[in-house]
N, C-alpha and C. Protein backbone atom coordinates (compact mmCIF):
# COMPACT_ATOMS: atom_id res chain seq x y z
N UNK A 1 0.86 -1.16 0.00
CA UNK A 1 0.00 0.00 0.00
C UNK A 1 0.90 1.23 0.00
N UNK A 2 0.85 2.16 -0.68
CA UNK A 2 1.39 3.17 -0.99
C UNK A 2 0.97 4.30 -0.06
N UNK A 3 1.97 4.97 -0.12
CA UNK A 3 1.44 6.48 1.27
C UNK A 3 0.23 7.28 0.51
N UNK A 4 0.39 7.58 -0.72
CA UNK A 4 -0.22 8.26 -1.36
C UNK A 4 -1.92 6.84 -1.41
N UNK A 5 -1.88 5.97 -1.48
CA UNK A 5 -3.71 5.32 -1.31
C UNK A 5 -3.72 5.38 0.86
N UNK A 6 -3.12 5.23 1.07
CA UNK A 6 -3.22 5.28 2.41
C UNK A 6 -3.67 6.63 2.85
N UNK A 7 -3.37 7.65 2.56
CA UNK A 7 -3.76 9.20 2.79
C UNK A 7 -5.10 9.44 2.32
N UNK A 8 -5.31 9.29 0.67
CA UNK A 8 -6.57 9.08 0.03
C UNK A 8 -7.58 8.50 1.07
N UNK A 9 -7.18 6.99 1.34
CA UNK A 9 -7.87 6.58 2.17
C UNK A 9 -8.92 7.36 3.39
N UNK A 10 -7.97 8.03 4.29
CA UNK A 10 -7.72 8.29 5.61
C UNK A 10 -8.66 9.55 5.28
N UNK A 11 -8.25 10.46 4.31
CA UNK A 11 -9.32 11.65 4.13
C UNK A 11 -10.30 11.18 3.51
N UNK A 12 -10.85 10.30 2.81
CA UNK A 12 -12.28 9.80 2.45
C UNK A 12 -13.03 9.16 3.33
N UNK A 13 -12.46 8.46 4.82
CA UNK A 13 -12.76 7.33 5.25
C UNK A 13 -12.76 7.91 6.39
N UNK A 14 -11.56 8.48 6.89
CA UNK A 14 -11.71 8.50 8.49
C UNK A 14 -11.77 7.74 9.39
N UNK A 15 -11.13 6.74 9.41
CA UNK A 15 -11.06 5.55 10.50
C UNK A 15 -10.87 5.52 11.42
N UNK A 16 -11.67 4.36 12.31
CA UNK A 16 -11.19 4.85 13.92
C UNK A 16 -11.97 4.39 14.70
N UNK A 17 -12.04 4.47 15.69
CA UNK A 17 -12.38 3.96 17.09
C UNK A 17 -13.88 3.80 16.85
N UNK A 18 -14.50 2.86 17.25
CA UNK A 18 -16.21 2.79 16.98
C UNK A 18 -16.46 2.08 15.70
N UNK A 19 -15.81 2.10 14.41
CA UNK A 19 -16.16 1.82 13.40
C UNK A 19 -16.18 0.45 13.27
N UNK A 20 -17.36 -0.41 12.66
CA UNK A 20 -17.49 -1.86 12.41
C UNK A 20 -16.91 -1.80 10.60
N UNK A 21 -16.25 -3.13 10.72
CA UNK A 21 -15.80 -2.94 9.18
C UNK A 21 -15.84 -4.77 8.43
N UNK A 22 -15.67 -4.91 7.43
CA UNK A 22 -15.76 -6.22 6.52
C UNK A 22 -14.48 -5.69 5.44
N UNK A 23 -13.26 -6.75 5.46
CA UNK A 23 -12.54 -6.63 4.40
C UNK A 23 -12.55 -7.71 3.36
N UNK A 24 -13.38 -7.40 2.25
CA UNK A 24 -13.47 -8.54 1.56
C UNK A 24 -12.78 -9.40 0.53
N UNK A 25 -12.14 -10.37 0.65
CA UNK A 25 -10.72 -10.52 0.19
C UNK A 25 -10.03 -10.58 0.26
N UNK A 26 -9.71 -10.57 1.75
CA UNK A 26 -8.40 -10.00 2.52
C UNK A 26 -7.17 -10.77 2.63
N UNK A 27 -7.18 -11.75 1.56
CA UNK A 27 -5.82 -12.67 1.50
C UNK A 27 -5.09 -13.07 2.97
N UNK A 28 -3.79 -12.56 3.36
CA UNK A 28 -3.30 -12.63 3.78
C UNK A 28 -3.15 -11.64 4.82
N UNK A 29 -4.43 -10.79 4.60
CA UNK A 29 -4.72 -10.20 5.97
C UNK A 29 -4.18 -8.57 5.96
N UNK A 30 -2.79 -8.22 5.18
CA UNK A 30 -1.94 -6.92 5.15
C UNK A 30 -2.76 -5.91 5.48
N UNK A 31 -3.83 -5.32 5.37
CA UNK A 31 -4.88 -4.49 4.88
C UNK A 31 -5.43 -4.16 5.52
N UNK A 32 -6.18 -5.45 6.27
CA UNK A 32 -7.18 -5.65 7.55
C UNK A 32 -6.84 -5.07 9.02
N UNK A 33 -5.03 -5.98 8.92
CA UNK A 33 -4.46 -5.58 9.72
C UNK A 33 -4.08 -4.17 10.58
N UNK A 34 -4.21 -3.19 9.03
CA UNK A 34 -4.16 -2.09 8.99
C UNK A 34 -5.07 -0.99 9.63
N UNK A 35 -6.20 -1.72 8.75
CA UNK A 35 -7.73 -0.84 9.44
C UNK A 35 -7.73 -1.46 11.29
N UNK A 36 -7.25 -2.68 11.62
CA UNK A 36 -7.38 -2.77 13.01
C UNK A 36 -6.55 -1.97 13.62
N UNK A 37 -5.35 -1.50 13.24
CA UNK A 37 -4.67 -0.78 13.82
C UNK A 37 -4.78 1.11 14.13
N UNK A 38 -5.82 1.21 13.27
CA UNK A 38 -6.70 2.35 12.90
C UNK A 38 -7.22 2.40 14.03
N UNK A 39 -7.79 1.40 14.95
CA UNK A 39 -8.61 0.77 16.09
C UNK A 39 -10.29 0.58 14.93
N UNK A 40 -10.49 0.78 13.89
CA UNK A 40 -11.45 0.18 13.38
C UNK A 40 -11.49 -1.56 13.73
N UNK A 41 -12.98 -1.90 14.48
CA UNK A 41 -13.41 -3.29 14.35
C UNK A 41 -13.56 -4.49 13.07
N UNK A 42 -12.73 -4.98 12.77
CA UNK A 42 -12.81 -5.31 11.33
C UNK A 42 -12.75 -7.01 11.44
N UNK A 43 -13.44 -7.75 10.85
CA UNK A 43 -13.33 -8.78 10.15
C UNK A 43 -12.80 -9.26 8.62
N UNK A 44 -11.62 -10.20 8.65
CA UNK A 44 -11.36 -10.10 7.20
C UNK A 44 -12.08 -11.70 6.58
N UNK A 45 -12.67 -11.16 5.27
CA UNK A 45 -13.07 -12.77 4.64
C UNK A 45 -12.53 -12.84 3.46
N UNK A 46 -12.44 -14.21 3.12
CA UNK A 46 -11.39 -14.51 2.62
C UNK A 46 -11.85 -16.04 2.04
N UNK A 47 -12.26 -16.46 0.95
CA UNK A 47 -12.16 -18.25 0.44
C UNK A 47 -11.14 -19.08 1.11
N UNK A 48 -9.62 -18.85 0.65
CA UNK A 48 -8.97 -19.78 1.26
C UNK A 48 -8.08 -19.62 1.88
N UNK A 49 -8.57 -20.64 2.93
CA UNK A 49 -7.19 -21.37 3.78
C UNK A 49 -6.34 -20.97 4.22
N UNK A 50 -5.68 -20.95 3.18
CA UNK A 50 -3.89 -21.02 3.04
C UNK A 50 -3.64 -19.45 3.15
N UNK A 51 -4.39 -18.79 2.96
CA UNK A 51 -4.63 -17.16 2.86
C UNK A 51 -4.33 -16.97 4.76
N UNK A 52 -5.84 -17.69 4.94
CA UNK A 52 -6.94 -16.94 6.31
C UNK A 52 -5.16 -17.88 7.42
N UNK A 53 -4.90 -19.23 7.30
CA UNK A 53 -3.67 -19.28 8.20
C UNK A 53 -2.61 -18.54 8.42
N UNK A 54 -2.32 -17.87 6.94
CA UNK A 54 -1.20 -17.07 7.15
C UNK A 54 -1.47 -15.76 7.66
N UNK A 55 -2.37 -14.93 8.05
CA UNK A 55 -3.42 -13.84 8.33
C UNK A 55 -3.07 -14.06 9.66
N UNK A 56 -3.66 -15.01 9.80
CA UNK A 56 -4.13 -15.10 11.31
C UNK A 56 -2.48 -16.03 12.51
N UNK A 57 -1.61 -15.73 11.40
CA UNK A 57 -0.57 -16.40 12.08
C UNK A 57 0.29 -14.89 12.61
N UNK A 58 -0.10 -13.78 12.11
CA UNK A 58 0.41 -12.55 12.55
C UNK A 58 0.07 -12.22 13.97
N UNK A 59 0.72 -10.94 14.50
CA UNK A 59 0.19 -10.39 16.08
C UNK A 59 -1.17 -10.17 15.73
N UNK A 60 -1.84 -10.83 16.81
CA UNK A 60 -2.94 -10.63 17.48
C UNK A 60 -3.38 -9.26 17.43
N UNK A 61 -4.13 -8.44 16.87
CA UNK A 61 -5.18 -7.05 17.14
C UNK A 61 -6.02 -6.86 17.90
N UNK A 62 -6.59 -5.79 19.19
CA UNK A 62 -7.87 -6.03 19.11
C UNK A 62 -8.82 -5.27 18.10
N UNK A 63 -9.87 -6.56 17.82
CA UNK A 63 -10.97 -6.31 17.40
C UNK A 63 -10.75 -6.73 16.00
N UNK A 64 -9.75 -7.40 15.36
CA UNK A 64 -9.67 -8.17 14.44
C UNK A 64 -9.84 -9.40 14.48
N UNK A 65 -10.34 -10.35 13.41
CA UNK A 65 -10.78 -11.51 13.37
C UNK A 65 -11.04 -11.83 11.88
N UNK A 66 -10.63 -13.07 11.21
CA UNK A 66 -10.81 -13.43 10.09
C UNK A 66 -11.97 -14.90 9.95
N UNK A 67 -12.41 -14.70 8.72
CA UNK A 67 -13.47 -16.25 8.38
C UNK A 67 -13.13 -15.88 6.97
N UNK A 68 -13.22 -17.39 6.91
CA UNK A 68 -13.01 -18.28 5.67
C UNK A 68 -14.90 -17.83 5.05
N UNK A 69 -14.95 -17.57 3.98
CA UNK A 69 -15.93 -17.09 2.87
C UNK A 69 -16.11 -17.14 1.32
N UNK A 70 -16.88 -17.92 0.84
CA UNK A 70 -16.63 -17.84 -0.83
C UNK A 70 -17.47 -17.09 -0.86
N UNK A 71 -17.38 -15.66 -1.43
CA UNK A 71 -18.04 -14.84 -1.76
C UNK A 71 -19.30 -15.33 -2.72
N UNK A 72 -18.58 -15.71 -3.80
CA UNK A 72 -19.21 -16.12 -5.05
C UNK A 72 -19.86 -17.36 -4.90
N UNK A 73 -20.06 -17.96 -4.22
CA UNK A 73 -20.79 -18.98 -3.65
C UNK A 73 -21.48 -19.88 -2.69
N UNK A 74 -20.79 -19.41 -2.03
CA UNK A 74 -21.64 -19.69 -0.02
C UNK A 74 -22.65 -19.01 0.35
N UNK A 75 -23.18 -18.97 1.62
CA UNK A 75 -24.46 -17.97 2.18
C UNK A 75 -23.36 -17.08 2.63
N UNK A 76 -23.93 -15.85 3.25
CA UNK A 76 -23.49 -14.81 3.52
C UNK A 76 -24.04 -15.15 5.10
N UNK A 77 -22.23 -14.94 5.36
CA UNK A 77 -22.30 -15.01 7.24
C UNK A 77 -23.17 -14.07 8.22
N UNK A 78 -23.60 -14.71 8.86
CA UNK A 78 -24.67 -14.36 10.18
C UNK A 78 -24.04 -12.95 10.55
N UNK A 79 -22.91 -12.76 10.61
CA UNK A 79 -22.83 -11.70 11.01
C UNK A 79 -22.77 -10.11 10.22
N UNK A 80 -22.85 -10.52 9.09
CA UNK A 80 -23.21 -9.55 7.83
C UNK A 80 -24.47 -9.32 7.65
N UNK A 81 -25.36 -8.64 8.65
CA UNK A 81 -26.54 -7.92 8.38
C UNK A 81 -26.53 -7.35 7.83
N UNK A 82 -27.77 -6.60 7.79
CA UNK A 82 -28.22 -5.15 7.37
C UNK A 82 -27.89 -3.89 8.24
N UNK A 83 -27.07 -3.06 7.62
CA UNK A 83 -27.26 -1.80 8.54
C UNK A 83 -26.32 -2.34 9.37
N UNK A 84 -25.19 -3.28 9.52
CA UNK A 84 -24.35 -3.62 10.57
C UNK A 84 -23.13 -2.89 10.30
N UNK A 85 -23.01 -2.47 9.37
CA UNK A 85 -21.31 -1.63 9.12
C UNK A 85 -21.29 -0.60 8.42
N UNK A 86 -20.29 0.25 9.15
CA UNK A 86 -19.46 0.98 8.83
C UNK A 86 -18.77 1.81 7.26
N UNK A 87 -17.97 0.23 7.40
CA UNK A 87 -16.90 0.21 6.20
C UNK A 87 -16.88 -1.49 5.81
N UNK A 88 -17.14 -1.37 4.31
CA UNK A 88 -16.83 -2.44 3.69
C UNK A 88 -15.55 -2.83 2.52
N UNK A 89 -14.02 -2.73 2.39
CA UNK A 89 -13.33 -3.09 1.87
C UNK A 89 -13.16 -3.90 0.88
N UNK A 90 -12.46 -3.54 0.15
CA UNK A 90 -12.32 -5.02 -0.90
C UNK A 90 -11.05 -4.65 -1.97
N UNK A 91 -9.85 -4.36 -1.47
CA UNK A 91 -8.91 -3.91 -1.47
C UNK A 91 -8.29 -5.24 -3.30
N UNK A 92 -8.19 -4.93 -4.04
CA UNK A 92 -7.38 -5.70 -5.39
C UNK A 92 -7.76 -7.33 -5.30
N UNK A 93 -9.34 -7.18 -5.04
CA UNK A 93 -10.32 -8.34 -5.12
C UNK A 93 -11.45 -8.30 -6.02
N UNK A 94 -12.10 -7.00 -5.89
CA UNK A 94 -13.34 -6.75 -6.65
C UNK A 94 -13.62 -7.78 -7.52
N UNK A 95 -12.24 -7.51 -8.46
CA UNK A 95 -13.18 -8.12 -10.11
C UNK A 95 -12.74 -9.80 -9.93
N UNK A 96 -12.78 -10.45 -8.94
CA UNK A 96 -12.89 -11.70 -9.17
C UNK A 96 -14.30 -11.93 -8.07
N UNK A 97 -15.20 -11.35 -7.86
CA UNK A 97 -16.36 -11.21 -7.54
C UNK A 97 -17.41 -10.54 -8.25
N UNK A 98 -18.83 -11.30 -8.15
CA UNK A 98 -19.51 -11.04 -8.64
C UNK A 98 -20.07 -9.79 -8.19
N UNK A 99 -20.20 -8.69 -9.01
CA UNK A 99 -19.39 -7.65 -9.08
C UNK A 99 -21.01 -6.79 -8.60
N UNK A 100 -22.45 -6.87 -9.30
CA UNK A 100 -23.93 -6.27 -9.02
C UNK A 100 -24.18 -7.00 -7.88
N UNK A 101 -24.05 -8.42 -8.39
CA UNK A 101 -24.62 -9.21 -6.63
C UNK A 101 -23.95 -8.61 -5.56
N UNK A 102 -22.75 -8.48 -5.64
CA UNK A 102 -21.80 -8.52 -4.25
C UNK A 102 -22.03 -6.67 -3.66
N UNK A 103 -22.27 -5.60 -5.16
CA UNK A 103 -22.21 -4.27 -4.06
C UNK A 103 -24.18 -4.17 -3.82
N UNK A 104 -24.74 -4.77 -4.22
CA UNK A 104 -26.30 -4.82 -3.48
C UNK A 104 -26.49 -5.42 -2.04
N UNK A 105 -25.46 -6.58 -1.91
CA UNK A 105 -25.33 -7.14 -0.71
C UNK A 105 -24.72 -5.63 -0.22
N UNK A 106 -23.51 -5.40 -0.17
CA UNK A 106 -22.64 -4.10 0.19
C UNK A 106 -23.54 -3.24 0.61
N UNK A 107 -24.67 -3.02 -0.02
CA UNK A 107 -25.51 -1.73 0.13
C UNK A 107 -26.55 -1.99 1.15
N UNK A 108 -26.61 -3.32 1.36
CA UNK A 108 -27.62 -3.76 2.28
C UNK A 108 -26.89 -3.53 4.07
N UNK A 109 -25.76 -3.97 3.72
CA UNK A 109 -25.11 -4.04 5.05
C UNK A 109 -24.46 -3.16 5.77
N UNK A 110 -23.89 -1.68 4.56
CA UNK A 110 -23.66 -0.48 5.43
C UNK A 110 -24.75 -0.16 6.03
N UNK A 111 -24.51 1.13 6.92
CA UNK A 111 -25.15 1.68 7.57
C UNK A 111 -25.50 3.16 7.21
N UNK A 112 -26.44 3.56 7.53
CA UNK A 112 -27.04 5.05 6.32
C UNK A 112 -25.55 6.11 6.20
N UNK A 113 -25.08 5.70 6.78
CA UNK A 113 -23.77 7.07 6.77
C UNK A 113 -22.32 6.02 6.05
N UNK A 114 -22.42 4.39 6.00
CA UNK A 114 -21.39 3.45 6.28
C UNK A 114 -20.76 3.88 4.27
N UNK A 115 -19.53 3.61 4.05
CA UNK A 115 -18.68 3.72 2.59
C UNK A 115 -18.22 2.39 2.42
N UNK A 116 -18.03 2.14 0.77
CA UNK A 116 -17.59 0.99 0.39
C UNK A 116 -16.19 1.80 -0.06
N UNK A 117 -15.18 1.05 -0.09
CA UNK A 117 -13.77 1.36 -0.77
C UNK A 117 -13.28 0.21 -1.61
N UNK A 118 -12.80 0.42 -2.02
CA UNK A 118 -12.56 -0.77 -3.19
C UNK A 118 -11.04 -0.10 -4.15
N UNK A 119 -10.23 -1.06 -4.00
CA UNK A 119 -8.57 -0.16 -5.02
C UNK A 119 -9.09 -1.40 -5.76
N UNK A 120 -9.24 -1.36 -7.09
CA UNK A 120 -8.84 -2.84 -8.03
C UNK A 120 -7.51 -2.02 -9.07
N UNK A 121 -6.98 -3.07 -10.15
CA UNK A 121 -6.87 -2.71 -11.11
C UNK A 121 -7.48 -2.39 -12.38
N UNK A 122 -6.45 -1.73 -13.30
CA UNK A 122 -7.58 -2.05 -14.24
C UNK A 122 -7.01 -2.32 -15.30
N UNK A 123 -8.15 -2.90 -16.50
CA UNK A 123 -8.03 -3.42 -17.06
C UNK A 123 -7.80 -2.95 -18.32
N UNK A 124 -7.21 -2.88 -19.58
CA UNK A 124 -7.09 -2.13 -20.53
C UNK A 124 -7.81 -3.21 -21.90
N UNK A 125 -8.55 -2.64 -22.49
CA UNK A 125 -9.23 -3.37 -23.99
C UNK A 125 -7.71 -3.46 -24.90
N UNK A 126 -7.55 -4.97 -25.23
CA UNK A 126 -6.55 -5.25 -26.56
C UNK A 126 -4.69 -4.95 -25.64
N UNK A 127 -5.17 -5.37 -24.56
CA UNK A 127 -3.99 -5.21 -23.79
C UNK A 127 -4.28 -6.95 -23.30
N UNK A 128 -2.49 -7.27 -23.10
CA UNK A 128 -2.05 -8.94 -22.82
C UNK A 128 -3.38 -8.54 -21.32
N UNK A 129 -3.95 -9.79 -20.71
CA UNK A 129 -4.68 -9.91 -19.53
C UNK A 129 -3.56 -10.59 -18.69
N UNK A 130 -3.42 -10.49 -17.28
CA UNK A 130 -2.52 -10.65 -16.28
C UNK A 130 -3.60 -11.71 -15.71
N UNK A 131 -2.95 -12.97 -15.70
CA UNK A 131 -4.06 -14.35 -15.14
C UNK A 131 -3.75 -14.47 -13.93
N UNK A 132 -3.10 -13.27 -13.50
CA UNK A 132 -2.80 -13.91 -11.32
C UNK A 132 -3.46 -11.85 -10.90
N UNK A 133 -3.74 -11.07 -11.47
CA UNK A 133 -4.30 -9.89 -11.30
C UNK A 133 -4.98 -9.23 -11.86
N UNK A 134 -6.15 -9.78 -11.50
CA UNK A 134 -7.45 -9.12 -12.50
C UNK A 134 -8.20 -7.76 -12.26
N UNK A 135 -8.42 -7.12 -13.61
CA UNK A 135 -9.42 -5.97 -12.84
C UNK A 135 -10.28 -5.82 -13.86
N UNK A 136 -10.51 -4.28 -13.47
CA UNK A 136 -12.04 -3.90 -13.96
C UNK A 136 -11.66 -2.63 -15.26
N UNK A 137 -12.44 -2.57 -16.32
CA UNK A 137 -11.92 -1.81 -17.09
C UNK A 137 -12.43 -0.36 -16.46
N UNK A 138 -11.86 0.50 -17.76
CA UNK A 138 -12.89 2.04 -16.77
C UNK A 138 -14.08 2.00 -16.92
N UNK A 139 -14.86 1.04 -18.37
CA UNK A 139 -15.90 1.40 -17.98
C UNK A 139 -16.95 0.40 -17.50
N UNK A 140 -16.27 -0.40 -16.62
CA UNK A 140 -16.91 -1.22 -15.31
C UNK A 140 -16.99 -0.39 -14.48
N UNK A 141 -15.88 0.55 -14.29
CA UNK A 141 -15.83 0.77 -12.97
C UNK A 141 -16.87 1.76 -12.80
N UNK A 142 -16.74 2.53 -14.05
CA UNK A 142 -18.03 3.84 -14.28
C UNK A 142 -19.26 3.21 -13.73
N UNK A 143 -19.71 2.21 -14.47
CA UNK A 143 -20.88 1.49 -14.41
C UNK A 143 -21.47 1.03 -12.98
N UNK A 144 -20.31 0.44 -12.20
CA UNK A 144 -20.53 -0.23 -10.71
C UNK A 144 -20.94 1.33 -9.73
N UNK A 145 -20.72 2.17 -10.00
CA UNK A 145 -21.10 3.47 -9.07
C UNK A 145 -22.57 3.56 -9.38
N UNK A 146 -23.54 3.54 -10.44
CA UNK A 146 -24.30 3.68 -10.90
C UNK A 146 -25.21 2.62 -9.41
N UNK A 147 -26.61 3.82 -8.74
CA UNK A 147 -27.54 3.39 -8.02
C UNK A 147 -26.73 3.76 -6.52
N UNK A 148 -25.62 4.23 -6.47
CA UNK A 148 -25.29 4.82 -5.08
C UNK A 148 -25.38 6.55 -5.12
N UNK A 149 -25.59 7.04 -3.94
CA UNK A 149 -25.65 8.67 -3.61
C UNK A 149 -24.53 9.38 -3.80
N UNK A 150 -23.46 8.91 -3.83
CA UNK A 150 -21.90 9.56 -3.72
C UNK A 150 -21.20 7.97 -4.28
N UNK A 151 -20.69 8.88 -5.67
CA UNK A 151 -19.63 7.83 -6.00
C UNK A 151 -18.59 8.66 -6.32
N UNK A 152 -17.22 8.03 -6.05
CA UNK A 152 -15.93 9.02 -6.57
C UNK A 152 -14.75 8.18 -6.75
N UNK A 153 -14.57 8.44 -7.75
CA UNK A 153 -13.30 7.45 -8.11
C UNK A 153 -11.96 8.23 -8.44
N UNK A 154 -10.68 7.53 -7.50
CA UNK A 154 -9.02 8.23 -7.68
C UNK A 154 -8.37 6.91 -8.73
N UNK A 155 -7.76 8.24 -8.89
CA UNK A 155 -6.85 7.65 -9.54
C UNK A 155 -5.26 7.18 -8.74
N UNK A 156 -4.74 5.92 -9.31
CA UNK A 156 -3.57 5.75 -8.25
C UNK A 156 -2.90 5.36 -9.89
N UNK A 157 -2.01 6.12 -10.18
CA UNK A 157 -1.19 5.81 -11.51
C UNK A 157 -1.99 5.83 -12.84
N UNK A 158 -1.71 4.84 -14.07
CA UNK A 158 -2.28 4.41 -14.96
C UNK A 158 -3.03 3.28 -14.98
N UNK A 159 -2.56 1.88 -13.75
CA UNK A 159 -2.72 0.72 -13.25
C UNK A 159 -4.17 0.92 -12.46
N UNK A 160 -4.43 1.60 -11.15
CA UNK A 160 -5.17 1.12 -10.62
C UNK A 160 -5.89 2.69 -9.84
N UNK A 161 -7.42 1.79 -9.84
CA UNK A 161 -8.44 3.29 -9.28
C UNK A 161 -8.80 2.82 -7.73
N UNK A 162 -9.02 3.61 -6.92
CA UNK A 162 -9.88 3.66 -5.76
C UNK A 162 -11.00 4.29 -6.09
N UNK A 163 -12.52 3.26 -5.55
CA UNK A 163 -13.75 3.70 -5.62
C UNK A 163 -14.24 4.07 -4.14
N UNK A 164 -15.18 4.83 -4.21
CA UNK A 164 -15.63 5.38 -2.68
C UNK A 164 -17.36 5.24 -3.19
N UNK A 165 -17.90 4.98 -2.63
CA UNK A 165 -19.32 4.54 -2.79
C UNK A 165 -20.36 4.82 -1.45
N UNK A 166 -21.24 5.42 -0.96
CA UNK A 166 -22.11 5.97 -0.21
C UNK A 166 -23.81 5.88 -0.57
N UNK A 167 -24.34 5.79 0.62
CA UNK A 167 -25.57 5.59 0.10
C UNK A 167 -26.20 4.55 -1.25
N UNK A 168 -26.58 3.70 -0.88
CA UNK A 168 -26.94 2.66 -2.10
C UNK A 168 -28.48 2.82 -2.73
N UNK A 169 -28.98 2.91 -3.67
CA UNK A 169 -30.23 3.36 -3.55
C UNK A 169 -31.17 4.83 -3.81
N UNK A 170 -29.84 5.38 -3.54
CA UNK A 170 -30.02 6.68 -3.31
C UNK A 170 -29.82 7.60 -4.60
């Protein structure tokens, strides 16, 4: 993570003490770790394994905690209500999730004031595709803001955008 998405972050987001959060994707945890150290309450999910062991083999946080989750195919854990969070993450995961299903869920589970963040890459038309880092072209990404109150998208280079998303519905 770069100082320059970390700052972005921090002035869009504001993290901190009180805040419930979901990092979705969270591999190996780097990220999650981060927002716990924020003192944001965060859970990271994550499909596999081999990810969520190595995560959870780091120092202990409070108020961090990881579960194993196939986004794209399991139920959606008990503890992912409605109106239960904050902040929902999904840090250079997005586009290997189903991308309408997954921010309607998203929109269900912030809370009237709660932001989605999302860094993917992206993807370029008639450009080689990278089979271990997938993203979203620009005009996915245009498209996925579409049905929220506040959408705003940074730029981080030529490679990769941060989305900020508010109000779903709205």
């Amino acid at each position: 993570m770069s100082d320059r998405e970390r700052l972005r972050f921090c002035q869009s987001i504001h993290p901190g003490p009180g805040m419930m959060a979901a990092d979705i994707g969270c591999g190996t945890g780097q990220w999650t770790r981060q927002l716990a150290r924020w003192g944001v309450q965060v859970t990271g999910y994550d499909f596999s394994l081999r990810a969520l062991v190595q995560a959870r083999t780091a120092r202990p946080l409070p108020g961090l905690s990881y579960v194993q989750w196939d986004v794209n195919g399991a139920r959606i854990p008990l503890q992912l209500q409605p109106r239960s969070l904050d902040l929902v993450t999904c840090r250079l995961s997005l586009a290997y999730l189903e991308v309408d299903r997954f921010l309607a869920n998203v929109g269900r589970w912030l809370t009237s004031r709660g932001t989605f963040w999302a860094l993917t890459p992206v993807e370029y038309p008639n450009r080689p595709h990278d089979r271990l880092h997938h993203g979203l072209t620009e005009e996915a990404i245009r498209d996925l803001t579409t049905g929220w109150a506040y959408a705003r998208t940074y730029r981080f280079g030529r490679r990769h955008r941060a989305i900020v998303l508010r109000g779903f519905g709205g």
